[in-house]
PDB file of N, CA and C in Angstrom:
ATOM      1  N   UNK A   1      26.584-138.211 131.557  1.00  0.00           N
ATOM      2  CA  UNK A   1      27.418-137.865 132.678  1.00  0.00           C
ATOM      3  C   UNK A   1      26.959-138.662 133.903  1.00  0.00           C
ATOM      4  N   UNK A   2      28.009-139.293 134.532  1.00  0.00           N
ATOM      5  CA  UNK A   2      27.619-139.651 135.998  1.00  0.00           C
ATOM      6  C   UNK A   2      27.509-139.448 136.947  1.00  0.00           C
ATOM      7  N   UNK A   3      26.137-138.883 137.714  1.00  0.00           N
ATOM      8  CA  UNK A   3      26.286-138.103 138.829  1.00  0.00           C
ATOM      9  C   UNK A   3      25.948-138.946 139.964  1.00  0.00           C
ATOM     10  N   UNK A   4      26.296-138.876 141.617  1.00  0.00           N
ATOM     11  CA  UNK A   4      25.841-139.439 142.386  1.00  0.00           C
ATOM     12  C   UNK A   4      24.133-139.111 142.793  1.00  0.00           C
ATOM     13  N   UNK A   5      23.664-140.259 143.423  1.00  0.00           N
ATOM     14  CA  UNK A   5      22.434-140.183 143.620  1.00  0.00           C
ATOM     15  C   UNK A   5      22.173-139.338 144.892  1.00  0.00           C
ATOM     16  N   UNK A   6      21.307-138.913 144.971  1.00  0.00           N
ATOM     17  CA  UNK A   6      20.757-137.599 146.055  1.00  0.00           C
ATOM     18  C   UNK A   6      19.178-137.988 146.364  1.00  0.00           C
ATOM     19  N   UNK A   7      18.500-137.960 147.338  1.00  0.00           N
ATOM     20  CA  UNK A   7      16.969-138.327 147.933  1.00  0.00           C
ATOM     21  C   UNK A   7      15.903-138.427 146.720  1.00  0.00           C
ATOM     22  N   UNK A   8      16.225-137.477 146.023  1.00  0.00           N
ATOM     23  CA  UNK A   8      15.385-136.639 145.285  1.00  0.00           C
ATOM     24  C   UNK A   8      14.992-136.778 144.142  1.00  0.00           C
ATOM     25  N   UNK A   9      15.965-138.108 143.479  1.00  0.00           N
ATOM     26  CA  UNK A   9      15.887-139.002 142.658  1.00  0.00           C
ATOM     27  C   UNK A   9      15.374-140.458 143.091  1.00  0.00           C
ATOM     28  N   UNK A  10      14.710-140.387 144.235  1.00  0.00           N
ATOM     29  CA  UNK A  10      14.679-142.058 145.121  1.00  0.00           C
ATOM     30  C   UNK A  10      13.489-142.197 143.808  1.00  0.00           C
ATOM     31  N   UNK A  11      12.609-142.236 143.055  1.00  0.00           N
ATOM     32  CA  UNK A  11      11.502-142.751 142.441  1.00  0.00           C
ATOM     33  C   UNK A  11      11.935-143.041 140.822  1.00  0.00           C
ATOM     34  N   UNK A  12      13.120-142.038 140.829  1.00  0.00           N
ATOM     35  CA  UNK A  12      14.088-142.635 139.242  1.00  0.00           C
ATOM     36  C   UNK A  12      14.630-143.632 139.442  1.00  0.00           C
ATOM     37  N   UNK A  13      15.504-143.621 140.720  1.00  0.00           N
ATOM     38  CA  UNK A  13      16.050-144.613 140.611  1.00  0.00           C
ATOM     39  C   UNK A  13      15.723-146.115 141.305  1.00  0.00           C
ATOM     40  N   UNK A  14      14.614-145.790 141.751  1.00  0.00           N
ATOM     41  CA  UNK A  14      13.928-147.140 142.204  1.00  0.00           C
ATOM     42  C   UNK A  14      13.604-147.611 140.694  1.00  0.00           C
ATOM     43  N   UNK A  15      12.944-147.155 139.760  1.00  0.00           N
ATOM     44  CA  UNK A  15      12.244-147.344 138.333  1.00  0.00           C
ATOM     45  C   UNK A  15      13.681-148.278 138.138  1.00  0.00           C
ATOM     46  N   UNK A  16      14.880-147.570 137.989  1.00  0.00           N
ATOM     47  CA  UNK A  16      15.639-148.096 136.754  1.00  0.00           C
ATOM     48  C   UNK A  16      16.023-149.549 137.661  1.00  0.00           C
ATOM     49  N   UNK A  17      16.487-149.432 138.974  1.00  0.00           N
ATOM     50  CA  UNK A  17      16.630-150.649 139.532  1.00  0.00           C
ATOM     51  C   UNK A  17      16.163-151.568 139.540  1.00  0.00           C
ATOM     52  N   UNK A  18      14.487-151.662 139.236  1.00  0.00           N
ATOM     53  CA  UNK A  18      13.265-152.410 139.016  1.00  0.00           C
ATOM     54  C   UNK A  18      13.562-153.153 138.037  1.00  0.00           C
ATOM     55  N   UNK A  19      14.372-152.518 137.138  1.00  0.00           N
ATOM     56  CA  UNK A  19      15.222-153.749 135.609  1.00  0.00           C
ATOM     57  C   UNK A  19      15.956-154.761 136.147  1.00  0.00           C
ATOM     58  N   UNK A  20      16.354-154.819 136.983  1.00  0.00           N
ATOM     59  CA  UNK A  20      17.082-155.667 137.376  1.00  0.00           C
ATOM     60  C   UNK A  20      16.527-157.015 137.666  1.00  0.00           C
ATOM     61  N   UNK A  21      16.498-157.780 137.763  1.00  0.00           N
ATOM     62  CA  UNK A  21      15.951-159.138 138.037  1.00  0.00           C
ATOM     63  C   UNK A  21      15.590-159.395 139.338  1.00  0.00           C
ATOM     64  N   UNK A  22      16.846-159.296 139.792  1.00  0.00           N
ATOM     65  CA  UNK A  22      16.385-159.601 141.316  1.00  0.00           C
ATOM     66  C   UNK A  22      15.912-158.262 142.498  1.00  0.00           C
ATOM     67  N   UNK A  23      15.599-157.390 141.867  1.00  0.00           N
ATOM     68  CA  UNK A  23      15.154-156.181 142.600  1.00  0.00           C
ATOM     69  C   UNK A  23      13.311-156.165 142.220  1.00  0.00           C
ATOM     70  N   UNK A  24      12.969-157.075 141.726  1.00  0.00           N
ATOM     71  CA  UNK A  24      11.397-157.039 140.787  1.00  0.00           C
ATOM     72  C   UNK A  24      10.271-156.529 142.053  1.00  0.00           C
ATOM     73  N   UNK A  25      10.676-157.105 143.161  1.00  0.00           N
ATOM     74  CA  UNK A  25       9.951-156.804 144.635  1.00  0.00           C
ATOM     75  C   UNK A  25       9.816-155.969 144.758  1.00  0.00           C
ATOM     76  N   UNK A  26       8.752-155.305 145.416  1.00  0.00           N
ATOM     77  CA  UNK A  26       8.885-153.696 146.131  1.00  0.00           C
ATOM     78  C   UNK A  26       9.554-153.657 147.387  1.00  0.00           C
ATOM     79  N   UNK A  27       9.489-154.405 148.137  1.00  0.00           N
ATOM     80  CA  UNK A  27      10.147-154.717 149.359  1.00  0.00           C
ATOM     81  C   UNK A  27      11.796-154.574 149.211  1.00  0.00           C
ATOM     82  N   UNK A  28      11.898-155.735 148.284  1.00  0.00           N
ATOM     83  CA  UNK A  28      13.466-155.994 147.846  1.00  0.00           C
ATOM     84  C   UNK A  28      13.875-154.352 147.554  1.00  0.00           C
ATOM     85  N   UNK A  29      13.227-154.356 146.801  1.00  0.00           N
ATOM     86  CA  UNK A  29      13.845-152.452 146.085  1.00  0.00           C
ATOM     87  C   UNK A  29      13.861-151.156 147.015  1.00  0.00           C
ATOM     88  N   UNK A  30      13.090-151.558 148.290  1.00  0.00           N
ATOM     89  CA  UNK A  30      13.015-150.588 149.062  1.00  0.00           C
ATOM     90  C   UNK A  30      14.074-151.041 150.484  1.00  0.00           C
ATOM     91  N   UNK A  31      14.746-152.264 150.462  1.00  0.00           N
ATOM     92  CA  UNK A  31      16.065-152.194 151.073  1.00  0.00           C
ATOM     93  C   UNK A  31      17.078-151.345 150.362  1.00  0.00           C
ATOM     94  N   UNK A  32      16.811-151.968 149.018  1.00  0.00           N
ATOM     95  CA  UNK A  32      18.277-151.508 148.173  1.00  0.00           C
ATOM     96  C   UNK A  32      18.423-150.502 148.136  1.00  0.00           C
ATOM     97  N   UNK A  33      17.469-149.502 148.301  1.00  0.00           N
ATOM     98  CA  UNK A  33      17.884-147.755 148.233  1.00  0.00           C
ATOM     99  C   UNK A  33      17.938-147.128 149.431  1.00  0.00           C
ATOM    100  N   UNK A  34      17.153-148.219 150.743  1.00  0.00           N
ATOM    101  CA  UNK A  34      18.093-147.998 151.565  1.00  0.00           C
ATOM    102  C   UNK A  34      19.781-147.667 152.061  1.00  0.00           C
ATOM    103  N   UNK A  35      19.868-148.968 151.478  1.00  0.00           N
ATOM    104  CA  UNK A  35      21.096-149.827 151.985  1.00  0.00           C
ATOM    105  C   UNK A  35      22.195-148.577 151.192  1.00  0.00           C
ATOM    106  N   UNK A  36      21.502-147.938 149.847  1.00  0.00           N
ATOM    107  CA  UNK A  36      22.470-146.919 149.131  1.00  0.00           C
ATOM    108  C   UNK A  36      22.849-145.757 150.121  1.00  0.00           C
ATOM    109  N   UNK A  37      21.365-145.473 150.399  1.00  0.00           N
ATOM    110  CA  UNK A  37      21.206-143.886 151.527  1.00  0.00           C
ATOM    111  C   UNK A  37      21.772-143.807 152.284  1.00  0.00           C
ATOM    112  N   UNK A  38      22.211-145.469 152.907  1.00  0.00           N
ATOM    113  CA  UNK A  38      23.146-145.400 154.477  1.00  0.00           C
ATOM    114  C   UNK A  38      23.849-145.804 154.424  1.00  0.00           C
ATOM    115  N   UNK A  39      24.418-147.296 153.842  1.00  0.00           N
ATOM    116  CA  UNK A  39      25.458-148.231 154.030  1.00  0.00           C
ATOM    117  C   UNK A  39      26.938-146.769 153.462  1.00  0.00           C
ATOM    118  N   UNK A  40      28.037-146.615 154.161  1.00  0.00           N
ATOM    119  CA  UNK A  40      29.097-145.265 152.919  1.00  0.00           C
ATOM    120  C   UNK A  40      29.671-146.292 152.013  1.00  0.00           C
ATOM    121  N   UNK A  41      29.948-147.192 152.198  1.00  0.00           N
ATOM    122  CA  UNK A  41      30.674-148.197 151.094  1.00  0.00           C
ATOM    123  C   UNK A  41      29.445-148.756 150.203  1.00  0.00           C
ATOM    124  N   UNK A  42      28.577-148.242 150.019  1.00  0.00           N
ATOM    125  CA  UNK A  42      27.316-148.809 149.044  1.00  0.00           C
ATOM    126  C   UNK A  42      27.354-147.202 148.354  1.00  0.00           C
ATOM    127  N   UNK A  43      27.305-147.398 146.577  1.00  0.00           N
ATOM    128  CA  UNK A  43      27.183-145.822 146.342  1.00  0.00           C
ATOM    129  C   UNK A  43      26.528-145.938 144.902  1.00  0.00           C
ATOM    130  N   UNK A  44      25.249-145.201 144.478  1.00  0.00           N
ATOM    131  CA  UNK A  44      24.816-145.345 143.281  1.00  0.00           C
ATOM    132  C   UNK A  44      24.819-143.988 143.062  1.00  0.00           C
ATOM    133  N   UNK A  45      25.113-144.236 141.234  1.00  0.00           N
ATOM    134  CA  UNK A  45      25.089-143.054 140.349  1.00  0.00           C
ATOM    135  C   UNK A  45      24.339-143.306 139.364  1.00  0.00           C
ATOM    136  N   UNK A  46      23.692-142.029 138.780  1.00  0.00           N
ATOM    137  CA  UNK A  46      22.325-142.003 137.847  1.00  0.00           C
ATOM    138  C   UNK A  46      23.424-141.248 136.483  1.00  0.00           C
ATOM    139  N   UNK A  47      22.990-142.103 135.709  1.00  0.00           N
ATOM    140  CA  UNK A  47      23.936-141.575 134.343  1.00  0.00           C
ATOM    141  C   UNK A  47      22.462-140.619 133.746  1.00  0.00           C
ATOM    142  N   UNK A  48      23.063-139.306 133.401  1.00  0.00           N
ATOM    143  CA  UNK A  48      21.885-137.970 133.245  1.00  0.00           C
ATOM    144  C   UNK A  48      22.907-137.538 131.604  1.00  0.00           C
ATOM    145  N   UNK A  49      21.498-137.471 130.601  1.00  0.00           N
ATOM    146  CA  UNK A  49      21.903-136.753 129.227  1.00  0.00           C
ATOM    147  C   UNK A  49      20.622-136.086 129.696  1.00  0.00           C
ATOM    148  N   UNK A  50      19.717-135.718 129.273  1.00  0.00           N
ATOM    149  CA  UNK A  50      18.782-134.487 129.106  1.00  0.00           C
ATOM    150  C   UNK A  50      17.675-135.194 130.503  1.00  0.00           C
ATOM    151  N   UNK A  51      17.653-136.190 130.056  1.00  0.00           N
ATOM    152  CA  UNK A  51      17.184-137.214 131.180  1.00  0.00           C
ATOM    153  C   UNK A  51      18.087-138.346 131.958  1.00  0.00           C
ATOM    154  N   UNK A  52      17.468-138.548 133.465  1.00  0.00           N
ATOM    155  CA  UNK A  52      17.946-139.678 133.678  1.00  0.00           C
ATOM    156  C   UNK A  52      17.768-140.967 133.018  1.00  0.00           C
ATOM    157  N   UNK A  53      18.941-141.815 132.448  1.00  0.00           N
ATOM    158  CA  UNK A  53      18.981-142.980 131.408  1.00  0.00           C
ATOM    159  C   UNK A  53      18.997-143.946 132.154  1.00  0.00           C
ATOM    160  N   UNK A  54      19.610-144.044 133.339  1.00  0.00           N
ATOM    161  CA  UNK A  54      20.536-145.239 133.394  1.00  0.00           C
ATOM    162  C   UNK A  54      21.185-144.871 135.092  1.00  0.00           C
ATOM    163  N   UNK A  55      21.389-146.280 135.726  1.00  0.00           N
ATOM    164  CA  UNK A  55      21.837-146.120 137.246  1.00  0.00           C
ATOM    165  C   UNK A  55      22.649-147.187 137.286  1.00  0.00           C
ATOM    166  N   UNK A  56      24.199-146.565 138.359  1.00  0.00           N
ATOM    167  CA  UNK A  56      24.899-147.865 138.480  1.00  0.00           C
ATOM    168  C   UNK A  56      25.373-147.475 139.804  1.00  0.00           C
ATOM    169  N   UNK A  57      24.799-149.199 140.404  1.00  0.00           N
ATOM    170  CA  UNK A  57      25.216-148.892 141.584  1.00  0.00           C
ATOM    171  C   UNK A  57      26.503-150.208 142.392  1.00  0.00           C
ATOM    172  N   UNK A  58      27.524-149.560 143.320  1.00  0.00           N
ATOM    173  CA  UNK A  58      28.446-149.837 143.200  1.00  0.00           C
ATOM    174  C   UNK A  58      28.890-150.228 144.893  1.00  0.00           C
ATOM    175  N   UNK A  59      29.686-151.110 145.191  1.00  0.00           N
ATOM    176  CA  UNK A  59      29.895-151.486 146.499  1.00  0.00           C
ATOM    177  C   UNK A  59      31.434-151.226 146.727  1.00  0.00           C
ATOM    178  N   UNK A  60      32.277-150.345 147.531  1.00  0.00           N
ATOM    179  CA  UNK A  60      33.629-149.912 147.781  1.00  0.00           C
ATOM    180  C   UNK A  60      33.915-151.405 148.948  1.00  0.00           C
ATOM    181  N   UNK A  61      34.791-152.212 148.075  1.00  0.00           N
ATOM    182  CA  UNK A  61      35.431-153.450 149.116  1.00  0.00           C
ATOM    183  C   UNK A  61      36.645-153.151 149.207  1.00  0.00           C
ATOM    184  N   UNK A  62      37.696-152.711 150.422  1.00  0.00           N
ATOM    185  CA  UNK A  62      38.968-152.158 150.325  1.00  0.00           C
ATOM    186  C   UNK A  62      39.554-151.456 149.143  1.00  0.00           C
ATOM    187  N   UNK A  63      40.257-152.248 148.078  1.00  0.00           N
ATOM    188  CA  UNK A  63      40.745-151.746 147.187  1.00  0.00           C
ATOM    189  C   UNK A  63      39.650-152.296 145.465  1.00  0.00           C
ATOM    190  N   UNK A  64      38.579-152.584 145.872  1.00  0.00           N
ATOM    191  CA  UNK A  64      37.962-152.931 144.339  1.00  0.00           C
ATOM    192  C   UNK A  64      36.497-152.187 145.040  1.00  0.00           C
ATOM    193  N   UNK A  65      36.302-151.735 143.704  1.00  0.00           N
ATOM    194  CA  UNK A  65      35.212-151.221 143.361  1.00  0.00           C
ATOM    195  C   UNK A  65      33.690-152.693 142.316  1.00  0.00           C
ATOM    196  N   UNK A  66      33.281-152.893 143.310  1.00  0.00           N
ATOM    197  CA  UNK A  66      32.157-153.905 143.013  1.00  0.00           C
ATOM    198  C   UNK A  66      31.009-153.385 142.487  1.00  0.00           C
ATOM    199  N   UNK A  67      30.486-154.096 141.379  1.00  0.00           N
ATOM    200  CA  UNK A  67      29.371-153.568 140.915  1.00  0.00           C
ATOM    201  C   UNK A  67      28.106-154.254 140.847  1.00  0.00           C
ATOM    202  N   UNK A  68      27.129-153.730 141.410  1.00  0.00           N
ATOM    203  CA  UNK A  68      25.997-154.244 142.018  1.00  0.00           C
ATOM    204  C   UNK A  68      24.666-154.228 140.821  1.00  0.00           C
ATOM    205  N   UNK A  69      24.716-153.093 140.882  1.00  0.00           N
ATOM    206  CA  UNK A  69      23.468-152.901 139.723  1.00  0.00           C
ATOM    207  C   UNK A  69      23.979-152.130 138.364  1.00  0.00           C
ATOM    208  N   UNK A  70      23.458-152.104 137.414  1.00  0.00           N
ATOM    209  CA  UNK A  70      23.648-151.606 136.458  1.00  0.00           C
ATOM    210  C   UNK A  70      22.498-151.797 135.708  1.00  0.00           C
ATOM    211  N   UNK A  71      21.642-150.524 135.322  1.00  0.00           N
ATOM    212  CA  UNK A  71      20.259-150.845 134.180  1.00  0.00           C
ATOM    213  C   UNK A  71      20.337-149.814 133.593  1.00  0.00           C
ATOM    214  N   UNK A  72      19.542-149.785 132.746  1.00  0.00           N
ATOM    215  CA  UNK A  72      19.225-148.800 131.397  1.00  0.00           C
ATOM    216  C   UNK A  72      18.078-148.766 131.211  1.00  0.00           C
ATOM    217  N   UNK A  73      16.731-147.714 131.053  1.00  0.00           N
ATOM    218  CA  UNK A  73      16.092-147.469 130.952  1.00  0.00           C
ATOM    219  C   UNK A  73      15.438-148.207 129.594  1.00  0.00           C
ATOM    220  N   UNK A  74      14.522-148.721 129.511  1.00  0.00           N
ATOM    221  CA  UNK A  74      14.272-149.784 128.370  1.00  0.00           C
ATOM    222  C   UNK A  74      14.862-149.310 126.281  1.00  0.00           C
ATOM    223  N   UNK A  75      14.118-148.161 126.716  1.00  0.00           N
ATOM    224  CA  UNK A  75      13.762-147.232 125.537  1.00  0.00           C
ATOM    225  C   UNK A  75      15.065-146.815 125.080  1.00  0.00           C
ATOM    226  N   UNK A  76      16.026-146.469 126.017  1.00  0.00           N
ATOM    227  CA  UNK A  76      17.790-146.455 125.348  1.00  0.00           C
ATOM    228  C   UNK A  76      18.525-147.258 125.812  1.00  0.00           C
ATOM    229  N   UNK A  77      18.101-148.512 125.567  1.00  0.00           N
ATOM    230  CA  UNK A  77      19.266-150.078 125.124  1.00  0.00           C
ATOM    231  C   UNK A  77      19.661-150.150 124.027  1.00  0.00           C
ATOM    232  N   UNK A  78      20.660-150.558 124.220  1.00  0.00           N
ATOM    233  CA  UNK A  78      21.742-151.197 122.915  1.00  0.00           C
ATOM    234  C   UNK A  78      22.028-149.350 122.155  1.00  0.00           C
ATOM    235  N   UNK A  79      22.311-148.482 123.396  1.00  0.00           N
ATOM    236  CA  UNK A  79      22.856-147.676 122.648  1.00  0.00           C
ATOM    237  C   UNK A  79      24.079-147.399 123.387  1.00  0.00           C
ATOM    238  N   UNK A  80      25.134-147.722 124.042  1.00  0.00           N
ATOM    239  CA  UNK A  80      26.444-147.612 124.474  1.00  0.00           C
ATOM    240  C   UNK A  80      26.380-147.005 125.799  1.00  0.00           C
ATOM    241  N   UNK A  81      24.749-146.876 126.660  1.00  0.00           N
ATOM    242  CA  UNK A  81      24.955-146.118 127.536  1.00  0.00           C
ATOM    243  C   UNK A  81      25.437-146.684 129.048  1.00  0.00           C
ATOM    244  N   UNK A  82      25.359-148.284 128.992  1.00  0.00           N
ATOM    245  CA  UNK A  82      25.985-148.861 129.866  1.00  0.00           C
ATOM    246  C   UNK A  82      27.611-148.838 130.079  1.00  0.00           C
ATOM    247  N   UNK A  83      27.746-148.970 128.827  1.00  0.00           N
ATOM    248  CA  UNK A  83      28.940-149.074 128.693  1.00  0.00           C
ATOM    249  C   UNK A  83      30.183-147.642 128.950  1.00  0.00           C
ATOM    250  N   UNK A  84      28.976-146.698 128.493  1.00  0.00           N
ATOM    251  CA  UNK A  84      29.612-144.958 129.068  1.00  0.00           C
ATOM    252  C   UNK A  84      29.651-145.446 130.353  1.00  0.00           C
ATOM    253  N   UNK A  85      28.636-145.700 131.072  1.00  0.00           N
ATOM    254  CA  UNK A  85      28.367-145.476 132.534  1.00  0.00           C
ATOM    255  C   UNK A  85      29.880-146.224 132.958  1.00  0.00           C
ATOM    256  N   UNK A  86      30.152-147.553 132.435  1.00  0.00           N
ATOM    257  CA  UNK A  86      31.369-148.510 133.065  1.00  0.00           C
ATOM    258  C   UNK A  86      32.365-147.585 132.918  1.00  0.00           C
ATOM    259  N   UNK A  87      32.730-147.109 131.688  1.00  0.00           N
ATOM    260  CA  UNK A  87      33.960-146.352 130.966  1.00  0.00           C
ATOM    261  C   UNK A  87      34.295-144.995 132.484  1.00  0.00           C
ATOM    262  N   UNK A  88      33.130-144.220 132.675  1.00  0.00           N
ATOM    263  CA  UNK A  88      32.696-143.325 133.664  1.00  0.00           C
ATOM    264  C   UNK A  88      33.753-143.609 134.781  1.00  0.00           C
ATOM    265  N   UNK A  89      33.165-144.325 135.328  1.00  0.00           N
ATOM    266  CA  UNK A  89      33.209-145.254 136.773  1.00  0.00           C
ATOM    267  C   UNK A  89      34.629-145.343 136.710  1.00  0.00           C
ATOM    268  N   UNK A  90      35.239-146.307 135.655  1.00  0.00           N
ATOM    269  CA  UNK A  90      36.618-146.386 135.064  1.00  0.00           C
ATOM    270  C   UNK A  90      37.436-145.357 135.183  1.00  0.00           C
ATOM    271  N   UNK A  91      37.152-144.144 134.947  1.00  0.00           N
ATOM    272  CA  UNK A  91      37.807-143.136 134.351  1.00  0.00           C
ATOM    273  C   UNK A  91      38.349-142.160 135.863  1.00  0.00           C
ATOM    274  N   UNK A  92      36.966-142.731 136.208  1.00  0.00           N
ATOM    275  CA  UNK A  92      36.880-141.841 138.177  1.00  0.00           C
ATOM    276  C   UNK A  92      37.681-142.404 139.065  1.00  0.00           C
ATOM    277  N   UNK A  93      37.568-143.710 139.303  1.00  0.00           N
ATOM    278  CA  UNK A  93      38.638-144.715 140.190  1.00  0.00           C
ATOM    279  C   UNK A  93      39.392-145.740 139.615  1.00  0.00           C
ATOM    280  N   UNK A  94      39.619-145.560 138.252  1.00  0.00           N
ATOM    281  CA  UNK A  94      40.166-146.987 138.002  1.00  0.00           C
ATOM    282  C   UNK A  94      41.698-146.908 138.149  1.00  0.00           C
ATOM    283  N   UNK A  95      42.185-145.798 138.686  1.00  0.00           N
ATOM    284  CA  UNK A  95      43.743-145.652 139.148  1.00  0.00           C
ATOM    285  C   UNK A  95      43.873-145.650 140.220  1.00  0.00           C
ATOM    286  N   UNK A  96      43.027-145.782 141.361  1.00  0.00           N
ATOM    287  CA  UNK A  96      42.848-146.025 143.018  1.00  0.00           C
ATOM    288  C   UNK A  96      42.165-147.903 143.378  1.00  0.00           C
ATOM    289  N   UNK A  97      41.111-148.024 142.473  1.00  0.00           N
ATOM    290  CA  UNK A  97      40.813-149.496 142.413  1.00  0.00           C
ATOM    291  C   UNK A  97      40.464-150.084 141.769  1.00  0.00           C
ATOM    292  N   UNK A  98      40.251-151.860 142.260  1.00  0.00           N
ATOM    293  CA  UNK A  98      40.023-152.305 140.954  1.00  0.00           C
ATOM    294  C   UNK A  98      39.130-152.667 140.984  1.00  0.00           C
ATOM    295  N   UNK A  99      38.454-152.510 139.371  1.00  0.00           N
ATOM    296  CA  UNK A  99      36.841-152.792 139.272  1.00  0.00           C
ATOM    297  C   UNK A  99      36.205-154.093 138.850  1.00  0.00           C
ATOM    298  N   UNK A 100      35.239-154.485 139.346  1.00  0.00           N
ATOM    299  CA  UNK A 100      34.577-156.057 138.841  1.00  0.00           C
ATOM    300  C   UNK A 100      33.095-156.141 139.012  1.00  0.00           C
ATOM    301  N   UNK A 101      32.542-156.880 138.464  1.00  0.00           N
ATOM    302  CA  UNK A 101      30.896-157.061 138.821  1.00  0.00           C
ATOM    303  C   UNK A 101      30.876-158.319 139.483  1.00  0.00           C
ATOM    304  N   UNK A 102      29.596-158.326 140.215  1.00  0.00           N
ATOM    305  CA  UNK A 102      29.297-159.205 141.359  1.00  0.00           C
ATOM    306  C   UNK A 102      28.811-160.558 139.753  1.00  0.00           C
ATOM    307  N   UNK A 103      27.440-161.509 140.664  1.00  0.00           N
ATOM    308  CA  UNK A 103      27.486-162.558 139.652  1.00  0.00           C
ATOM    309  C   UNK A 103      26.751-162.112 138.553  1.00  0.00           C
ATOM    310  N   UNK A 104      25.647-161.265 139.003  1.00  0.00           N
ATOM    311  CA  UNK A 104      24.726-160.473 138.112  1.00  0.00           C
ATOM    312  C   UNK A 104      25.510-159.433 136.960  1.00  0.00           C
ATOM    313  N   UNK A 105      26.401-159.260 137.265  1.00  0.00           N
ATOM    314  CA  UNK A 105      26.507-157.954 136.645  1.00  0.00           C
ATOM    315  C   UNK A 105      28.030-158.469 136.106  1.00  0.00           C
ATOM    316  N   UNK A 106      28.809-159.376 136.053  1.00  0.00           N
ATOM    317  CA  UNK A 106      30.208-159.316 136.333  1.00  0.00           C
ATOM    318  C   UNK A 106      30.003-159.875 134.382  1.00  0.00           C
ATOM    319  N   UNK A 107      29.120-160.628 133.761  1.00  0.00           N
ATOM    320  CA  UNK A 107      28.831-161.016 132.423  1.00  0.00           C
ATOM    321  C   UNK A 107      28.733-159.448 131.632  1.00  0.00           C
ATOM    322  N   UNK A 108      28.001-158.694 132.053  1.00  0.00           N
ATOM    323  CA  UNK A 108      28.262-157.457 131.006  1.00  0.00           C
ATOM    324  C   UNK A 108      29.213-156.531 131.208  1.00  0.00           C
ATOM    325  N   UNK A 109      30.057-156.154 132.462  1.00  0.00           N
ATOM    326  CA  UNK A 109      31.350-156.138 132.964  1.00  0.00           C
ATOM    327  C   UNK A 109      32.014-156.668 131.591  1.00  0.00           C
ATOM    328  N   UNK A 110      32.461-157.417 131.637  1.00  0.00           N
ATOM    329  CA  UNK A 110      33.334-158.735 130.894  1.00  0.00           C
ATOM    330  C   UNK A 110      33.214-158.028 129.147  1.00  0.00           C
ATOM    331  N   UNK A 111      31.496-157.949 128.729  1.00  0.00           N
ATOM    332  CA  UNK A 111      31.463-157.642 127.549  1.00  0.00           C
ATOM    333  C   UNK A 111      31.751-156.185 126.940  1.00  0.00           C
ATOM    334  N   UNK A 112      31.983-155.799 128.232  1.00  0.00           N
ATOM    335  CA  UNK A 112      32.731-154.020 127.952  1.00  0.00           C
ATOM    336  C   UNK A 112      33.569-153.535 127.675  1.00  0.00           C
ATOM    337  N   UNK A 113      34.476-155.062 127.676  1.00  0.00           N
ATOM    338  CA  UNK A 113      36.320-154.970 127.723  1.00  0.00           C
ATOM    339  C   UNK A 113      36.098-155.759 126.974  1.00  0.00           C
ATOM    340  N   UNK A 114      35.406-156.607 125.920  1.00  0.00           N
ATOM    341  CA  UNK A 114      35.575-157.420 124.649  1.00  0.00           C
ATOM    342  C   UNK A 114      35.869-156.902 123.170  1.00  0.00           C
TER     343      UNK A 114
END
């Protein structure tokens, strides 16, 4: 399930963001959950089964929904949970906007709809 992120998760979801390539910094990673906490058009959600798995975080540009981050916790890859998370996201706004990934993210985007 995809829930939005709340303070209280800032150390989950710094972890899962840390997958990301270009978040590897502590510095870098401690804008980005800034930039979630305050920017309102910046918005991340923590995909939760018994545990938090997985975080996707997302940028509101007028009418498209941009996608910024997307990781998966190492230990459950290659089990469809990215792809729930997209389907999710999909399911929530994809009749208000339209969705795409930035350069990072726009390649497994792509392989979700293959």
């Amino acid at each position: 399930m995809l829930i939005k992120y709340k303070k209280s998760f800032e150390k989950i979801a710094m972890g899962l963001l840390s997958f990301m390539p270009e978040e590897k910094e502590v510095k870098k990673l401690q804008t980005t959950i800034k930039e979630y906490e305050s920017n309102d058009d910046w918005q991340l959600f923590l995909w939760k089964e018994e545990d938090i798995l997985g975080a996707l975080g997302v940028r509101f540009d007028q009418e498209r929904i941009v996608i910024q981050h997307i990781s998966v916790t190492p230990s459950h890859r290659h089990q469809g949970i990215g792809k729930q998370m997209i389907k999710a996201l999909e399911d929530q706004y994809g009749e208000r906007y339209h969705i795409c990934g930035n350069e990072q993210t726009e390649p497994f985007y792509q392989q979700c709809h293959a």
